[in-house]
Protein backbone atom coordinates (compact mmCIF):
# COMPACT_ATOMS: atom_id res chain seq x y z
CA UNK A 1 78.40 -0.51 23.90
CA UNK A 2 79.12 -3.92 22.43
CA UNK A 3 78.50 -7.52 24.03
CA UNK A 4 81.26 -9.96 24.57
CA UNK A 5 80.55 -13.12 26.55
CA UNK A 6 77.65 -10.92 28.29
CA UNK A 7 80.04 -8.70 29.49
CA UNK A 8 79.30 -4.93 28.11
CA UNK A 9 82.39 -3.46 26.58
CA UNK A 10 82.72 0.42 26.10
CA UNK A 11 83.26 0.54 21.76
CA UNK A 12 85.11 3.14 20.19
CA UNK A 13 85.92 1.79 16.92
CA UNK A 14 82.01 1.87 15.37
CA UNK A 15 81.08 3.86 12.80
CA UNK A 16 77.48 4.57 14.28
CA UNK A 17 78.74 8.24 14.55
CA UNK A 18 75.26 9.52 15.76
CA UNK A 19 74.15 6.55 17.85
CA UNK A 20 71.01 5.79 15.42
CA UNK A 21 71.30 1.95 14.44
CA UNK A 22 69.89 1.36 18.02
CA UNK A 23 67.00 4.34 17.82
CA UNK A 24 63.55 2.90 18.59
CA UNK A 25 61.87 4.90 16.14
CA UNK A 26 64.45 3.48 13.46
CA UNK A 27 64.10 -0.13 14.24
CA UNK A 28 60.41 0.67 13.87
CA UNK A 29 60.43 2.37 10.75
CA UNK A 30 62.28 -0.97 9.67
CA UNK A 31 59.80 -3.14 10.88
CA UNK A 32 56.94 -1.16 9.46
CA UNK A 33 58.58 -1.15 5.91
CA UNK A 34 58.56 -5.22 6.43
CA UNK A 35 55.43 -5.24 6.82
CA UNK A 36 53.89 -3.04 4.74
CA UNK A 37 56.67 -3.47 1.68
CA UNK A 38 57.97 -6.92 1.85
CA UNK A 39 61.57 -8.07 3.17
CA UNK A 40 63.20 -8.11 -0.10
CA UNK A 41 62.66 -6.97 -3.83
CA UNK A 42 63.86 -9.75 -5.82
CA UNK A 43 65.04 -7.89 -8.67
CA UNK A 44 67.12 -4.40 -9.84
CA UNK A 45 65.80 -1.26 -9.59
CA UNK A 46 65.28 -1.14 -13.43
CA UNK A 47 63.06 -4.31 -13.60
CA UNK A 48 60.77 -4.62 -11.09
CA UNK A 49 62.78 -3.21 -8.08
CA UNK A 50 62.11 0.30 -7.29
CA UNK A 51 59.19 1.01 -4.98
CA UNK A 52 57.25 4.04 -3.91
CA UNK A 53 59.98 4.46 -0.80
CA UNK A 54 63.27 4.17 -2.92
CA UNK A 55 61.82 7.34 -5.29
CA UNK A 56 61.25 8.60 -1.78
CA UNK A 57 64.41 8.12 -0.39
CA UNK A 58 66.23 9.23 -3.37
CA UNK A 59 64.49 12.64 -3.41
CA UNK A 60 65.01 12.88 0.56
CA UNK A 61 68.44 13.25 0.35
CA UNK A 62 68.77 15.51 -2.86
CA UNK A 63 66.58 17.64 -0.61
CA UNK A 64 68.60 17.43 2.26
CA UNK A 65 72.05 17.88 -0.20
CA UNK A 66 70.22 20.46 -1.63
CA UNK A 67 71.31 18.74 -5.38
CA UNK A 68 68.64 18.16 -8.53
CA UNK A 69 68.34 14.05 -8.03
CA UNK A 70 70.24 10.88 -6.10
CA UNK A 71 70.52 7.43 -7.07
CA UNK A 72 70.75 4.69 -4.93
CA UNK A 73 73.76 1.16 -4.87
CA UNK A 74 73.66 -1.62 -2.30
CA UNK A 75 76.88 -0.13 -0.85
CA UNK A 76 78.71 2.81 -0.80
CA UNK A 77 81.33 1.00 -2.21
CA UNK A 78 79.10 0.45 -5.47
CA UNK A 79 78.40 4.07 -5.47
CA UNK A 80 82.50 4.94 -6.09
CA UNK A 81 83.10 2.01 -7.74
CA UNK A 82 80.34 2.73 -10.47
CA UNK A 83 81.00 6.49 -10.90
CA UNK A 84 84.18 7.28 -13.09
CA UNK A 85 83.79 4.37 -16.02
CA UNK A 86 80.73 5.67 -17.19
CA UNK A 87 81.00 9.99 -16.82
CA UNK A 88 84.66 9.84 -18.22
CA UNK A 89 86.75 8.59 -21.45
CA UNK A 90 90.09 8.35 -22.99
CA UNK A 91 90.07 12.33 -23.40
CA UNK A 92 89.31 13.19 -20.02
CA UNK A 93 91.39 13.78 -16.73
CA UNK A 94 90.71 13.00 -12.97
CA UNK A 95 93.03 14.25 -10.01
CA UNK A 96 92.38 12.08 -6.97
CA UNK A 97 93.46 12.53 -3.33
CA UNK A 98 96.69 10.15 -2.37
CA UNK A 99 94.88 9.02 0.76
CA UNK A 100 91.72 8.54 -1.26
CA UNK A 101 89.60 5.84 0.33
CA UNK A 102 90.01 2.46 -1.39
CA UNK A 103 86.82 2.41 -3.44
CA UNK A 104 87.87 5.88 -5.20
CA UNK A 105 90.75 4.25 -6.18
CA UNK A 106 89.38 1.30 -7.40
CA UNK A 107 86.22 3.37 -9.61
CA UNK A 108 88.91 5.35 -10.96
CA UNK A 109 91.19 2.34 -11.98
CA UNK A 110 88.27 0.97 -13.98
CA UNK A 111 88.08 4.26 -15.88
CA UNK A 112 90.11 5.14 -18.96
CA UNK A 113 90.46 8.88 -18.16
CA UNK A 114 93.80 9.94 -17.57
CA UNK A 115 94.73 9.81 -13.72
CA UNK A 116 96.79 12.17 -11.95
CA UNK A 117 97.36 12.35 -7.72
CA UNK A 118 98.31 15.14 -5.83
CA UNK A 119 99.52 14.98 -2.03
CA UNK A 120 96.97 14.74 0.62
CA UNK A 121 95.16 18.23 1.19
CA UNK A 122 98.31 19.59 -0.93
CA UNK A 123 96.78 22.74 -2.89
CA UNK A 124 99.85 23.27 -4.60
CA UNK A 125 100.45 20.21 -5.64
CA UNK A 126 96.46 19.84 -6.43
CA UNK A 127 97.35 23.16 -8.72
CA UNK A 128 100.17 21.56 -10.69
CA UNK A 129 98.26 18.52 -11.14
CA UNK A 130 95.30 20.86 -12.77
CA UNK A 131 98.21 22.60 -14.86
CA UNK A 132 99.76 19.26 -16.44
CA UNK A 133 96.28 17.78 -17.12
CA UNK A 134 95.64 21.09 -19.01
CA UNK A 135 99.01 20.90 -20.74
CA UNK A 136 97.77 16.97 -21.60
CA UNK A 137 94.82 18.52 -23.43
CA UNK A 138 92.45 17.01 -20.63
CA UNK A 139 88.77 17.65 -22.17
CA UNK A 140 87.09 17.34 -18.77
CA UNK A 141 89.29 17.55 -15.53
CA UNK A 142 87.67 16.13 -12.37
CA UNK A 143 88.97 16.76 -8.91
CA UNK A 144 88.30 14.05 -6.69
CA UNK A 145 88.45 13.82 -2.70
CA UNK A 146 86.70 12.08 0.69
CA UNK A 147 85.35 14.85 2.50
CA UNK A 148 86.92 13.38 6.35
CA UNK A 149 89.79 11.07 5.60
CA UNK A 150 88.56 7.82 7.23
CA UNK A 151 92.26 6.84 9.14
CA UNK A 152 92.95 10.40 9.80
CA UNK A 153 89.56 12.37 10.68
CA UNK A 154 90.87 15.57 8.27
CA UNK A 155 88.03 17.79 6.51
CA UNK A 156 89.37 18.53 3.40
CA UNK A 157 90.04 21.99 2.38
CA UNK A 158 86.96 21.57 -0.20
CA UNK A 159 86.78 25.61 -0.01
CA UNK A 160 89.91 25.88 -1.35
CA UNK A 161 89.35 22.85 -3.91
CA UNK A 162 86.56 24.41 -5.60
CA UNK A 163 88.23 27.86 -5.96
CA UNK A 164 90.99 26.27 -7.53
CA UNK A 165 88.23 23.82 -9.63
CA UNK A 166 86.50 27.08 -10.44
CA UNK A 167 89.93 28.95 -11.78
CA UNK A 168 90.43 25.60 -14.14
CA UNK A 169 87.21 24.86 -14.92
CA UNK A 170 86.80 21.40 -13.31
CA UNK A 171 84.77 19.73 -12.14
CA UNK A 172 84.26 18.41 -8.21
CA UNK A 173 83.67 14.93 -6.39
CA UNK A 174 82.88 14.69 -2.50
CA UNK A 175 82.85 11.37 -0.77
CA UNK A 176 80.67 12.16 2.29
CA UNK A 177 80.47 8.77 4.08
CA UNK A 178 82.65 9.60 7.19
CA UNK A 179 80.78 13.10 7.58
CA UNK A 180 77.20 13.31 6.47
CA UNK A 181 74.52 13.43 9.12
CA UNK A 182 76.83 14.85 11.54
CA UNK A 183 79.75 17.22 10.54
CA UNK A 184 78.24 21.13 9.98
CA UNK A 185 76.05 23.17 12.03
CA UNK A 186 73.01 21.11 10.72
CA UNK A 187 74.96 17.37 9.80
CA UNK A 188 75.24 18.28 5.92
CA UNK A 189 78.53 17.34 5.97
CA UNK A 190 81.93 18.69 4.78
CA UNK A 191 80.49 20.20 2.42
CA UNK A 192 78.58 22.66 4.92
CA UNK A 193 81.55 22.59 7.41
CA UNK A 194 83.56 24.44 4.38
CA UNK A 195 81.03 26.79 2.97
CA UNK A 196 80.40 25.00 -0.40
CA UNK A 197 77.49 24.04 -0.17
CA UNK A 198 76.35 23.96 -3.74
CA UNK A 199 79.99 24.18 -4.72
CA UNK A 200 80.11 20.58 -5.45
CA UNK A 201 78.77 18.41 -8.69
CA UNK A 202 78.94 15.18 -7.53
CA UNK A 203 78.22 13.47 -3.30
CA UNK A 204 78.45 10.13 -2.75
CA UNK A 205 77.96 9.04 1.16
CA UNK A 206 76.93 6.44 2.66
CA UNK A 207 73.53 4.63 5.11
CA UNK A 208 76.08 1.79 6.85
CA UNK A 209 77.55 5.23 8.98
CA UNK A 210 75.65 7.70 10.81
CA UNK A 211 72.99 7.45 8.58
CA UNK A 212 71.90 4.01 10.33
CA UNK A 213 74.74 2.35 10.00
CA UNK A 214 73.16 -0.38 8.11
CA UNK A 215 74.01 -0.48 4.36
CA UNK A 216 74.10 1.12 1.24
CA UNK A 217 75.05 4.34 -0.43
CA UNK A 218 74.37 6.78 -2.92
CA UNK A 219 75.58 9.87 -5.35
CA UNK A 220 73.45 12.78 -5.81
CA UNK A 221 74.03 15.84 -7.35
CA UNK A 222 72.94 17.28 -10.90
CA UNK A 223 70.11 15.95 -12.92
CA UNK A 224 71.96 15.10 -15.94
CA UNK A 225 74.81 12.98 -14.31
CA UNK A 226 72.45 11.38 -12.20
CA UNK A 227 70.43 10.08 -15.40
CA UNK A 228 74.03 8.72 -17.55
CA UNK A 229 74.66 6.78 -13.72
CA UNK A 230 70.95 5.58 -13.74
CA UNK A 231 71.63 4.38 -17.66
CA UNK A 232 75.11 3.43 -17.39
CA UNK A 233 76.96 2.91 -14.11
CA UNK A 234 76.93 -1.55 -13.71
CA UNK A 235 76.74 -1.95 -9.59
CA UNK A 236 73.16 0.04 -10.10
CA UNK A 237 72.08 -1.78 -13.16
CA UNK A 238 73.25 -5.46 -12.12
CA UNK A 239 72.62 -5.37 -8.05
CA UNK A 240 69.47 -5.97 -6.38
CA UNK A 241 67.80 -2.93 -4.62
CA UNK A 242 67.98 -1.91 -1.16
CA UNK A 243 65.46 -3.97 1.28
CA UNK A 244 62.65 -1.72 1.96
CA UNK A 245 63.67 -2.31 5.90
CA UNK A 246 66.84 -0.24 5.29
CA UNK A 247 65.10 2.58 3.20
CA UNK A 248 62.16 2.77 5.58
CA UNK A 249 64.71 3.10 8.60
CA UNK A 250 66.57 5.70 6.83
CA UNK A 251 63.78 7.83 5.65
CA UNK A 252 63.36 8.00 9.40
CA UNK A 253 67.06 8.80 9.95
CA UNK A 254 66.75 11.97 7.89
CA UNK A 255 63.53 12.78 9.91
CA UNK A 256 65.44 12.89 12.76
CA UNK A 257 68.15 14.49 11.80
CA UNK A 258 66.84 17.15 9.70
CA UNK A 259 64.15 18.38 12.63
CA UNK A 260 66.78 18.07 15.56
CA UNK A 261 70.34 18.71 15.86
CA UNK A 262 70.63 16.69 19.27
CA UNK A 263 72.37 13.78 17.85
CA UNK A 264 75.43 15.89 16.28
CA UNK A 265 75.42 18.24 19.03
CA UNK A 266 76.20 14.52 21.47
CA UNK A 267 78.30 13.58 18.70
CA UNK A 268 80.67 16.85 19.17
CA UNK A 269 80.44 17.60 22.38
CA UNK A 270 81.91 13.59 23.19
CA UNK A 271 84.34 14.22 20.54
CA UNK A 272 85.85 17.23 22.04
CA UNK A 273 85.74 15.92 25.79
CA UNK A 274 87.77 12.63 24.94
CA UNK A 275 89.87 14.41 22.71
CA UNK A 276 90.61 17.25 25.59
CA UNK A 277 91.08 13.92 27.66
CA UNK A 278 93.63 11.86 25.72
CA UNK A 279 96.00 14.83 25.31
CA UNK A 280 96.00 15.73 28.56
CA UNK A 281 97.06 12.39 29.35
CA UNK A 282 100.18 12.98 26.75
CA UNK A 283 99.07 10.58 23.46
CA UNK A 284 99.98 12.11 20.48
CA UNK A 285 97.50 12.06 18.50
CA UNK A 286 95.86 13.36 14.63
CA UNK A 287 94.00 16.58 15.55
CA UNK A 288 91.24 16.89 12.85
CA UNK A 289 87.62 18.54 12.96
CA UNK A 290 85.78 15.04 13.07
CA UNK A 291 85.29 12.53 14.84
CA UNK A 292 87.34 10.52 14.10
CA UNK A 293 90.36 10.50 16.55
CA UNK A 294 93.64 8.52 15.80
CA UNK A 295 96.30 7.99 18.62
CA UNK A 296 99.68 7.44 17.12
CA UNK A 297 101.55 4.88 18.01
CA UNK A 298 103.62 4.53 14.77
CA UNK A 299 104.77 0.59 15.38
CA UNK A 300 102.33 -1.80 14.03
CA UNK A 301 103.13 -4.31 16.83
CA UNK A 302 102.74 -1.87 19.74
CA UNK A 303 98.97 -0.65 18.44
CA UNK A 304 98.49 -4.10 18.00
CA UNK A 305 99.31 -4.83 22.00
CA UNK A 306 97.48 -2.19 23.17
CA UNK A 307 94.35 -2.60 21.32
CA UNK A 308 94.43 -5.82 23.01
CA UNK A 309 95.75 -4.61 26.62
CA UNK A 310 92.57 -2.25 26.35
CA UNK A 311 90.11 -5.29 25.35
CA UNK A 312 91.43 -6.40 29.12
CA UNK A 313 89.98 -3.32 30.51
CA UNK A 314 86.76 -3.59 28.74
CA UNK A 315 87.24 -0.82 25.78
CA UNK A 316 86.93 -2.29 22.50
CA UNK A 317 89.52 -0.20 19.70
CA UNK A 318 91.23 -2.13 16.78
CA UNK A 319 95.24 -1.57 16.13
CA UNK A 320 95.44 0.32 12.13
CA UNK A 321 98.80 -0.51 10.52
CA UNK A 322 100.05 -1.49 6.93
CA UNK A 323 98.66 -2.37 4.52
CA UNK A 324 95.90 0.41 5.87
CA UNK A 325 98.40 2.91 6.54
CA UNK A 326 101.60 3.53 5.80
CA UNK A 327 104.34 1.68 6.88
CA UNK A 328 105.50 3.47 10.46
CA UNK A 329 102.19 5.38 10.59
CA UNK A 330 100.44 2.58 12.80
CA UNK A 331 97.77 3.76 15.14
CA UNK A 332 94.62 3.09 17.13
CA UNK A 333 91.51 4.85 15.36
CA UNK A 334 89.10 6.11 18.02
CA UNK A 335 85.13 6.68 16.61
CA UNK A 336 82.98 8.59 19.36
CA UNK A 337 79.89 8.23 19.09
CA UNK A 338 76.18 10.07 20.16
CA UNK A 339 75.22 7.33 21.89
CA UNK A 340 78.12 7.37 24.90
CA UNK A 341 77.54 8.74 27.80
CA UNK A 342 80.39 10.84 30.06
CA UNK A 343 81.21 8.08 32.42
CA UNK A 344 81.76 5.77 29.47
CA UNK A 345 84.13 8.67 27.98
CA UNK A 346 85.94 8.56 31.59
CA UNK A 347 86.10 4.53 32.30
CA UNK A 348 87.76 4.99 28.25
CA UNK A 349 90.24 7.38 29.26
CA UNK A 350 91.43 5.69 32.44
CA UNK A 351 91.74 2.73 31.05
CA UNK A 352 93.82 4.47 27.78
CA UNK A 353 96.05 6.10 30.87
CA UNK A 354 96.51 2.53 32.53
CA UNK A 355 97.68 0.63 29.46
CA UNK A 356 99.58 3.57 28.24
CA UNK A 357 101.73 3.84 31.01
CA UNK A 358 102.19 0.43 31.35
CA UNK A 359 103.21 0.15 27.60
CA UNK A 360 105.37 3.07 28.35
CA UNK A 361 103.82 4.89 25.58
CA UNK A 362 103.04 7.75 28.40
CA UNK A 363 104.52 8.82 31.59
């Protein structure tokens, strides 16, 4: 729920997947860490601002990834956009996603590796893309992918990506920050959702999500990378560290999530109830395994009208259209969330079937 002029609106447009930002025992893990650590650090993590709770944190979730070490940016933005420049040269190759989320593409553009894309969750074209960078003479190849695709909600084949990285001896990137906490039987992730666990070099996700939905992000994954980053990579080096509020809420996220699957179990049981709902009502919509849950609409100015016919009827969504998507691929991105309950799910849908109809978007 969201607050507009004290009126309660029903949101499905937040990215608090699992309902956490608004968890008592998060808000007082924040306040605790206040207290006990201060508001702010002042400084970067290599001068003076890394406390006892950021080595924590770090280690938390390479424990919960199941990876050698993690390094934490002020955004998850930071964490993509810091990655490529320093891990790759001239000599080497990287093979991004085409729908690659816009901080991929920017870390990569900053790198002088060689840059090839293949068609969204296209493993043949992903296979011909490995083939010409090994015809380039490509000294490291580097496939790189989100793990949900933010404006669509598809899980990437990554089981299929890292047999084909194994047969060309590349290596593998995950961005996690639509999935972690909550996709898999235990919230690890695409990377659990597609068996490859392990599988995978290099995570980046995401806190400002499910994860507390507050800020910052990280990469985790072997030792040795996670060292060059800690040397190398500019948003860690020249931003100031994480607020011990944030880490001390999220080293209570991962306490909740790794001793209960409640919140993911909400999260997909809500997910498959609306979607079962909005079908049924005729939308045509982007059936992925998240959830994330996009209603196409296709003409920027019609999601625009509906997104605001449904503010009317007290459900909050936001109209996606170009530049964000592609031109004629304009939509309405429904988030569900942990924390709403059935009958919010059911004032959503009739309100969806009211406007719809009276856009004429369903009969």
């Amino acid at each position: 729920m969201c607050i507009r002029d004290r009126e309660q609106l029903i949101n499905l447009c937040s990215n608090n997947y699992l309902g956490l930002s608004a968890h008592p025992e998060v808000i007082q893990a924040a306040k605790d860490s206040l207290d006990s650590h201060g508001f702010g650090m002042s400084s970067v993590r290599f001068i003076c601002g890394t406390q006892d709770i950021h080595k924590e944190l770090e280690h938390k979730i390479a424990q919960f990834y199941q990876t050698e070490d993690t390094i934490l940016y002020a955004a998850a933005f930071d964490a993509n956009g810091g990655l490529f420049e320093p891990l790759f040269g001239s000599e080497d190759a990287i093979i991004s996603d085409a729908l690659n989320h816009a901080s991929i593409i920017d870390g990569v553009r900053l790198c002088k590796a060689k840059r090839y894309r293949y068609a969204n969750c296209d493993m043949k074209d992903l296979e011909a893309q490995l083939q010409q960078a090994e015809k380039d003479g490509a000294r490291f190849k580097i496939i790189v992918t989100d793990g949900v695709f933010s404006m669509d909600g598809v899980v990437a084949p990554l089981d299929k990506i890292c047999d084909l990285a194994d047969q060309y001896n590349a290596l593998v990137m995950v961005d996690e920050c639509h999935a972690a906490g909550f996709l898999g039987a235990t919230g690890r992730g695409s990377l659990e959702a597609k068996g490859v666990m392990g599988r995978v070099d290099i995570i980046t996700g995401t806190l400002g999500k499910a994860l507390g939905g507050a800020m910052g992000g990280y990469t985790t994954g072997k030792k040795e990378i996670i060292e060059i980053l800690r040397q190398r990579s500019r948003p860690y080096l020249f931003s100031n560290s994480l607020a011990p509020a944030i880490v001390g809420a999220s080293l209570k996220v991962f306490e909740l999530i790794e001793n209960d699957t409640q919140y993911r179990d909400q999260l997909e049981q809500n997910t498959q109830y609306f979607k079962k709902g909005i079908k049924d009502l005729g939308f045509d919509i982007v059936d992925g395994d998240s959830a994330i849950v996009p209603i196409m609409l296709y003409e920027a100015p019609l999601a625009q009208k509906m997104a605001a016919d449904l503010l009317k009827e007290d459900v909050y969504v936001i109209g996606f259209f170009y530049p964000v998507v592609p031109k004629g691929k304009a939509r309405i991105r429904v988030q569900l969330s942990a924390a709403l309950k059935k009958e919010e799910l059911d004032r959503a849908l009739v309100a969806f079937e009211k406007v719809g109809k009276a856009l004429e978007i369903i009969k």
